[in-house]
PDB file of N, CA and C in Angstrom:
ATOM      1  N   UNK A   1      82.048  76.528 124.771  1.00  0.00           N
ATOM      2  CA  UNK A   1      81.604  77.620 123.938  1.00  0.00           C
ATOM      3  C   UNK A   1      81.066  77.080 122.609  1.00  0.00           C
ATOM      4  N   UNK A   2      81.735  76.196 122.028  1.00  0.00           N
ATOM      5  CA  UNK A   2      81.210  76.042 120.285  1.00  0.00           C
ATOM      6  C   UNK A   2      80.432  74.921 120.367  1.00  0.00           C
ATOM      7  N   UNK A   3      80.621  73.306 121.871  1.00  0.00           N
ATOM      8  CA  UNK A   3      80.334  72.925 121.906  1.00  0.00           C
ATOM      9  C   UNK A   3      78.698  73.113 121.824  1.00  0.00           C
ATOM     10  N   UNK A   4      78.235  74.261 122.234  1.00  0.00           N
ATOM     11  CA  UNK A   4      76.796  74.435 122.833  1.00  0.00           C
ATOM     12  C   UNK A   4      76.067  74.778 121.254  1.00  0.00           C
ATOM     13  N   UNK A   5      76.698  74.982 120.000  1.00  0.00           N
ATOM     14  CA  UNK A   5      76.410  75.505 118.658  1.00  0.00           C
ATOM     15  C   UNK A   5      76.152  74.578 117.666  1.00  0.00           C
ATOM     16  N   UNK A   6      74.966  74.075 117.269  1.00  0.00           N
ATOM     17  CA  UNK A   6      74.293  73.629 116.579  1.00  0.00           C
ATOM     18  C   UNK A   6      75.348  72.857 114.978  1.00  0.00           C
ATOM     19  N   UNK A   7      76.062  74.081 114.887  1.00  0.00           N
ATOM     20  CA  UNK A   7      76.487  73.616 113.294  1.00  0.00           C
ATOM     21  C   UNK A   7      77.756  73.319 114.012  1.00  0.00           C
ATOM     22  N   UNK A   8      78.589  73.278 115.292  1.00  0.00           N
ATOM     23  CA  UNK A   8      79.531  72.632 115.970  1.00  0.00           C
ATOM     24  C   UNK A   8      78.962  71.371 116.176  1.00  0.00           C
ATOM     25  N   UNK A   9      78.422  71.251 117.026  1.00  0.00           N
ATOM     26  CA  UNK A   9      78.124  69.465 117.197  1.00  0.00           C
ATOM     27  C   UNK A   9      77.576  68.610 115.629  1.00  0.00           C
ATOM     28  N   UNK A  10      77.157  68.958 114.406  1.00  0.00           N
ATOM     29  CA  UNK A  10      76.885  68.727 113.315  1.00  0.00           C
ATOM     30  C   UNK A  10      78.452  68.198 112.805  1.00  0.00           C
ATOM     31  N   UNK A  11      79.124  69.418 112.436  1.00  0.00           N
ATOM     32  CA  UNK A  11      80.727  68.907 112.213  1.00  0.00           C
ATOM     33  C   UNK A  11      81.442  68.099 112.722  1.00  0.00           C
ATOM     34  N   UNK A  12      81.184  67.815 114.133  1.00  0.00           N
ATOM     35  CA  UNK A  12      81.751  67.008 115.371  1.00  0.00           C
ATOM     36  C   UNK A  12      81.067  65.638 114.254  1.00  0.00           C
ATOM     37  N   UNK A  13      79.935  65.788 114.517  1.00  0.00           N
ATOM     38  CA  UNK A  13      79.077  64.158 113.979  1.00  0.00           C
ATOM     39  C   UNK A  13      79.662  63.959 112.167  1.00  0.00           C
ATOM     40  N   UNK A  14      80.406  64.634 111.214  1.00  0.00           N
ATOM     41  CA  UNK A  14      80.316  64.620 110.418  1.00  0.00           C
ATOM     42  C   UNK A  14      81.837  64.364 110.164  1.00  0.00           C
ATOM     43  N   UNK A  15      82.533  64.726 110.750  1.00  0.00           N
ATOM     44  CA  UNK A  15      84.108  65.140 110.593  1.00  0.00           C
ATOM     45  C   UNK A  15      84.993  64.245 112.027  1.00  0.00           C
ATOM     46  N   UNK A  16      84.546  64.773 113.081  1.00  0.00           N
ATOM     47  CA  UNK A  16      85.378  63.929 114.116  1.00  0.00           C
ATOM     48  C   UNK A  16      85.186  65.418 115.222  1.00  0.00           C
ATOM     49  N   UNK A  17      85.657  65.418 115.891  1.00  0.00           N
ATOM     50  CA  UNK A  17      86.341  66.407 117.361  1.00  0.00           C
ATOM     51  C   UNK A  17      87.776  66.533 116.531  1.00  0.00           C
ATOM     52  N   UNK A  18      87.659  67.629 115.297  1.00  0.00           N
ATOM     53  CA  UNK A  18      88.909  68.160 114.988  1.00  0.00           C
ATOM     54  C   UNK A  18      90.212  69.102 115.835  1.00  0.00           C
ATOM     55  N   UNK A  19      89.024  69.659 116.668  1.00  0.00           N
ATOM     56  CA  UNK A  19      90.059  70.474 117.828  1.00  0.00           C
ATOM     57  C   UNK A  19      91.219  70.062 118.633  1.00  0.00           C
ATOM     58  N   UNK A  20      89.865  68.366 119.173  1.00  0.00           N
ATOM     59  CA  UNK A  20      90.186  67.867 120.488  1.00  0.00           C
ATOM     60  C   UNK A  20      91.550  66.960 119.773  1.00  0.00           C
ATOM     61  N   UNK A  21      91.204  66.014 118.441  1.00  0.00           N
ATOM     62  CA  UNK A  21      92.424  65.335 117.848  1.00  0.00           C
ATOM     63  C   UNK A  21      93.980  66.380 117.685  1.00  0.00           C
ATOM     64  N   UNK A  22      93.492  67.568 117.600  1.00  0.00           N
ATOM     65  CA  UNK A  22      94.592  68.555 117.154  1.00  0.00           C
ATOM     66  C   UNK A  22      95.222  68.403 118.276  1.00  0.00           C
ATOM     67  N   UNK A  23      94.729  68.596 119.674  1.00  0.00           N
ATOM     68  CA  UNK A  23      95.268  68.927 120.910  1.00  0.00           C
ATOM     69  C   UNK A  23      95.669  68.003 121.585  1.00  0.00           C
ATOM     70  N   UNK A  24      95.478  66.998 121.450  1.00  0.00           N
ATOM     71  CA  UNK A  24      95.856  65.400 121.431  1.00  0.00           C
ATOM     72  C   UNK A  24      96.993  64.786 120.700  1.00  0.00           C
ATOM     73  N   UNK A  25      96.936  65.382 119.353  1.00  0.00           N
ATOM     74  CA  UNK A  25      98.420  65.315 118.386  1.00  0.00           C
ATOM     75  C   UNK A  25      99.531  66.464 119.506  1.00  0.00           C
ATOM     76  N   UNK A  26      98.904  67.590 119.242  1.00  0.00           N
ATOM     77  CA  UNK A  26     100.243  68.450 120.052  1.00  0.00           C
ATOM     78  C   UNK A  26     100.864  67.882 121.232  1.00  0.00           C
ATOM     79  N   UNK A  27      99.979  67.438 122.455  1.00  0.00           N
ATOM     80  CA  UNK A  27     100.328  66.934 123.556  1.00  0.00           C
ATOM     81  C   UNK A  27     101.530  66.066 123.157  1.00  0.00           C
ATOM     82  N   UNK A  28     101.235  65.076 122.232  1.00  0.00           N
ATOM     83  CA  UNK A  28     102.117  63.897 121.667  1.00  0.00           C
ATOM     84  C   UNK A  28     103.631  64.028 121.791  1.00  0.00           C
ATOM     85  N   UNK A  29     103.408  65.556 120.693  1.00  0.00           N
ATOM     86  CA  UNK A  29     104.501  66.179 120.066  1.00  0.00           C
ATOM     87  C   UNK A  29     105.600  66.554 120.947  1.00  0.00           C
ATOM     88  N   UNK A  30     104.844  67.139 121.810  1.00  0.00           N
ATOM     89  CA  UNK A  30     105.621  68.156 122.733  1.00  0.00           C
ATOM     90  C   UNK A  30     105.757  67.159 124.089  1.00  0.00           C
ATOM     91  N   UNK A  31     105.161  66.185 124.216  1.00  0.00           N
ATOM     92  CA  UNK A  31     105.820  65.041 125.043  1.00  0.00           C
ATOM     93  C   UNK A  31     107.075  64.314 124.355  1.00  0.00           C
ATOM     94  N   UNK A  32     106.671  63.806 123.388  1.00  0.00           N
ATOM     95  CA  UNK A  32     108.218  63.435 122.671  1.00  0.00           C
ATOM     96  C   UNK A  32     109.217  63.856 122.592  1.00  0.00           C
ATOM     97  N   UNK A  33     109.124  65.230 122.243  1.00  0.00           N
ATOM     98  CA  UNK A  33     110.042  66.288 122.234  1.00  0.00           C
ATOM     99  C   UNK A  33     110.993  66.787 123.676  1.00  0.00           C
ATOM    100  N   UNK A  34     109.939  66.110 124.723  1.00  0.00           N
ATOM    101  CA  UNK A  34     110.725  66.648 126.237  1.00  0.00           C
ATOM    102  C   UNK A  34     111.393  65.320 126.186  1.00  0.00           C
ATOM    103  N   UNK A  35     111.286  64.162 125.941  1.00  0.00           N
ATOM    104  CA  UNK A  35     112.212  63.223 126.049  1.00  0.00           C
ATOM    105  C   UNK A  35     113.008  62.885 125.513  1.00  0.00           C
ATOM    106  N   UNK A  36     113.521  63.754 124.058  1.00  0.00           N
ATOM    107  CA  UNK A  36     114.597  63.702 123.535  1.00  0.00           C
ATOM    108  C   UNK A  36     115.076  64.783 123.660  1.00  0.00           C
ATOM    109  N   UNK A  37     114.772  66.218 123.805  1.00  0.00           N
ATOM    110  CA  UNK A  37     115.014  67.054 123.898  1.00  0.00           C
ATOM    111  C   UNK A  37     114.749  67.980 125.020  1.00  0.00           C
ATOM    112  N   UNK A  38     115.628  67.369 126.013  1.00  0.00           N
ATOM    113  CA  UNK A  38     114.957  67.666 127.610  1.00  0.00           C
ATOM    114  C   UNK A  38     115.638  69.305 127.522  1.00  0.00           C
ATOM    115  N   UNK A  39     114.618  70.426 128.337  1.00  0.00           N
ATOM    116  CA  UNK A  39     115.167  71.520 128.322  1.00  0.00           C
ATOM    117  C   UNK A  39     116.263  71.937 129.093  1.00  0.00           C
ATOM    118  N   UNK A  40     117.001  72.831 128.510  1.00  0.00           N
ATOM    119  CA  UNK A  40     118.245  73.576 129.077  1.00  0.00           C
ATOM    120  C   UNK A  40     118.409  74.044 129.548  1.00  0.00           C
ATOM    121  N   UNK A  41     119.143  74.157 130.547  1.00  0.00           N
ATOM    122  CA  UNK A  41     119.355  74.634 131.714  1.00  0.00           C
ATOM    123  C   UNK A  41     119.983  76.225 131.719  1.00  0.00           C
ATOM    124  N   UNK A  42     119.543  77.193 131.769  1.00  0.00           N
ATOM    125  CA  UNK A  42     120.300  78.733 131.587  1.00  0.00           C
ATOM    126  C   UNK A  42     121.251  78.534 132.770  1.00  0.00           C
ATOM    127  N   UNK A  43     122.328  78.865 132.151  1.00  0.00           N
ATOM    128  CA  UNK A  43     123.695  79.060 133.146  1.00  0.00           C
ATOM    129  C   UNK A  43     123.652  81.188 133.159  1.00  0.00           C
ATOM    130  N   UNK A  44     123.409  81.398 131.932  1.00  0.00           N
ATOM    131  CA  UNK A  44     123.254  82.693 132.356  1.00  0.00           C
ATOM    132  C   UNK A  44     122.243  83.637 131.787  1.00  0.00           C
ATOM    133  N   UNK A  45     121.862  84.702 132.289  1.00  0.00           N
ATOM    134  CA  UNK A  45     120.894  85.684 131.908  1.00  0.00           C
ATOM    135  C   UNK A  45     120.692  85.105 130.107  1.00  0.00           C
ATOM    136  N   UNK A  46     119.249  85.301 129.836  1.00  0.00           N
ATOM    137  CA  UNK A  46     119.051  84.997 128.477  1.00  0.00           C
ATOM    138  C   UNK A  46     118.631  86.232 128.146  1.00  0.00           C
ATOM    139  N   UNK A  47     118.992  87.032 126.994  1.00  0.00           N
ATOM    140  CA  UNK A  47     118.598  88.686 126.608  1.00  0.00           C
ATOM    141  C   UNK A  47     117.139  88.708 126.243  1.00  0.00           C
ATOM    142  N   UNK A  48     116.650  89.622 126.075  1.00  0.00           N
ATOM    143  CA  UNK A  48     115.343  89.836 126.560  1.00  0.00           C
ATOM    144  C   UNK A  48     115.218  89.793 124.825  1.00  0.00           C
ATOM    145  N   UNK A  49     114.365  89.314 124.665  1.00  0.00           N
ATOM    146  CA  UNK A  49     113.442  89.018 123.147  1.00  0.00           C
ATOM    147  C   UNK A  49     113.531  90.527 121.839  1.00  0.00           C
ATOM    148  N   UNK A  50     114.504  90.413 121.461  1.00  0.00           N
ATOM    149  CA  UNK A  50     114.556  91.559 120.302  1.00  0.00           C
ATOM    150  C   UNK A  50     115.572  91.855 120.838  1.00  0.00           C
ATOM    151  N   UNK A  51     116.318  91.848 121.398  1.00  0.00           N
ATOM    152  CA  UNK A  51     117.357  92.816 121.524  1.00  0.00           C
ATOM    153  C   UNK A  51     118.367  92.335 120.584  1.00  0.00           C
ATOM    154  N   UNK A  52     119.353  93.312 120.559  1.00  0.00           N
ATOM    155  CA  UNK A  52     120.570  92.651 119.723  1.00  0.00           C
ATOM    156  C   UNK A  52     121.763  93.416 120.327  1.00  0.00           C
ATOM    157  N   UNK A  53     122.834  92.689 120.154  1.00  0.00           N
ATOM    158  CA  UNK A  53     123.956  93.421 120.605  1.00  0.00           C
ATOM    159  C   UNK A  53     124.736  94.280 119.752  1.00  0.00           C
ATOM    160  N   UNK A  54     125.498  95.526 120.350  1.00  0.00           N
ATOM    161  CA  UNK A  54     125.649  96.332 119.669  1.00  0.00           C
ATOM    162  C   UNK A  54     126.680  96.650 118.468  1.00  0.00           C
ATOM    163  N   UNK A  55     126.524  96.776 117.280  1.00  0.00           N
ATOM    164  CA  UNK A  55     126.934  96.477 115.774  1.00  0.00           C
ATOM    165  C   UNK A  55     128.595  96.833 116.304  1.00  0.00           C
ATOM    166  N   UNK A  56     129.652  96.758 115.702  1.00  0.00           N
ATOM    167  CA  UNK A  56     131.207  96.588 115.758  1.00  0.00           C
ATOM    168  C   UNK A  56     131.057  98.149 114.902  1.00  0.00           C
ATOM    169  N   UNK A  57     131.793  98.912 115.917  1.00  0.00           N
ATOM    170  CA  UNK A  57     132.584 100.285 115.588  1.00  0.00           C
ATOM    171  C   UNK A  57     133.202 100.273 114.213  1.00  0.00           C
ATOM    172  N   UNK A  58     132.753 101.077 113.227  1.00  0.00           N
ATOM    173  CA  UNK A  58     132.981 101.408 112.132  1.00  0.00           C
ATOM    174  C   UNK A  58     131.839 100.686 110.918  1.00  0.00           C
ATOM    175  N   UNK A  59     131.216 100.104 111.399  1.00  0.00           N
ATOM    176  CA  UNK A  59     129.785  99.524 110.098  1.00  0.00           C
ATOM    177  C   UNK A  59     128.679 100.336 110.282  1.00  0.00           C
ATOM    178  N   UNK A  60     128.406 100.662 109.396  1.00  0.00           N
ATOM    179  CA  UNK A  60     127.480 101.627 108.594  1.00  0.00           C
ATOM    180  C   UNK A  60     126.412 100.966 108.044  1.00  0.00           C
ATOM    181  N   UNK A  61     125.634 101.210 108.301  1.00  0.00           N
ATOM    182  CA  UNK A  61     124.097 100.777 107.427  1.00  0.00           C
ATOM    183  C   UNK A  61     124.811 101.132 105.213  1.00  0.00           C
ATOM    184  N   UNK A  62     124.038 100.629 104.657  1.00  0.00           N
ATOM    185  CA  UNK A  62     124.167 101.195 103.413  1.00  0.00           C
ATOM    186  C   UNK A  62     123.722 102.147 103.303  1.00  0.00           C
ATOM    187  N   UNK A  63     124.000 103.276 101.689  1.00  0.00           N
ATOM    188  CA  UNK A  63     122.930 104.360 101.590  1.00  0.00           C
ATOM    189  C   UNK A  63     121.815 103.822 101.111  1.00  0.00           C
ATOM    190  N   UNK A  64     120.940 104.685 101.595  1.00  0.00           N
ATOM    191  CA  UNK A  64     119.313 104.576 101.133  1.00  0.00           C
ATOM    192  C   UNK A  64     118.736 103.786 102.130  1.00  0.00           C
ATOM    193  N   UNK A  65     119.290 103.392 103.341  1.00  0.00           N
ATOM    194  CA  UNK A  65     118.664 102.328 104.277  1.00  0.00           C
ATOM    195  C   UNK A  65     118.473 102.897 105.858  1.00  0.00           C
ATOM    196  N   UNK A  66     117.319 102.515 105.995  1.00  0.00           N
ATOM    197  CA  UNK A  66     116.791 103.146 107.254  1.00  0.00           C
ATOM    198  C   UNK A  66     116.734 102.483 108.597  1.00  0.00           C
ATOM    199  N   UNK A  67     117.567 103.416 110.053  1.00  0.00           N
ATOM    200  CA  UNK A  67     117.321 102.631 110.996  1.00  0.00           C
ATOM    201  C   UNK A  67     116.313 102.201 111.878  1.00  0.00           C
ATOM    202  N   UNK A  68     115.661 101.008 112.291  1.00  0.00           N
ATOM    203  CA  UNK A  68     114.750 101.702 113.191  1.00  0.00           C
ATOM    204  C   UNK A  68     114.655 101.591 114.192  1.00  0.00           C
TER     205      UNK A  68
END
């Protein structure tokens, strides 16, 4: 796509393949990262993204504060 753009290949010749170095650093990163930090194994259900569990019987929000 940007490759085919005039003031893209200009920057490329002027600056480097900033994208391609970016994506080349990440790869790095996130290879390193699996070999020290190999992923974990779920033993059980992981809760679904936002949720929270439910507040302990008797806590109250403050006044003036809204739930949502």
């Amino acid at each position: 796509m940007f490759q085919e753009a005039p003031i893209y290949r200009q920057l490329v010749a002027e600056r480097g393949d900033v994208p391609a170095q970016v994506r080349g650093e990440a790869e790095r990163i996130r290879s390193d990262l699996q070999r020290v930090m190999p992923p974990l194994e779920a033993s059980a259900p992981v809760a679904a993204e936002g949720s929270w569990p439910a507040a302990p019987v008797g806590l109250a929000l403050p006044p003036g504060t809204q739930q949502r």
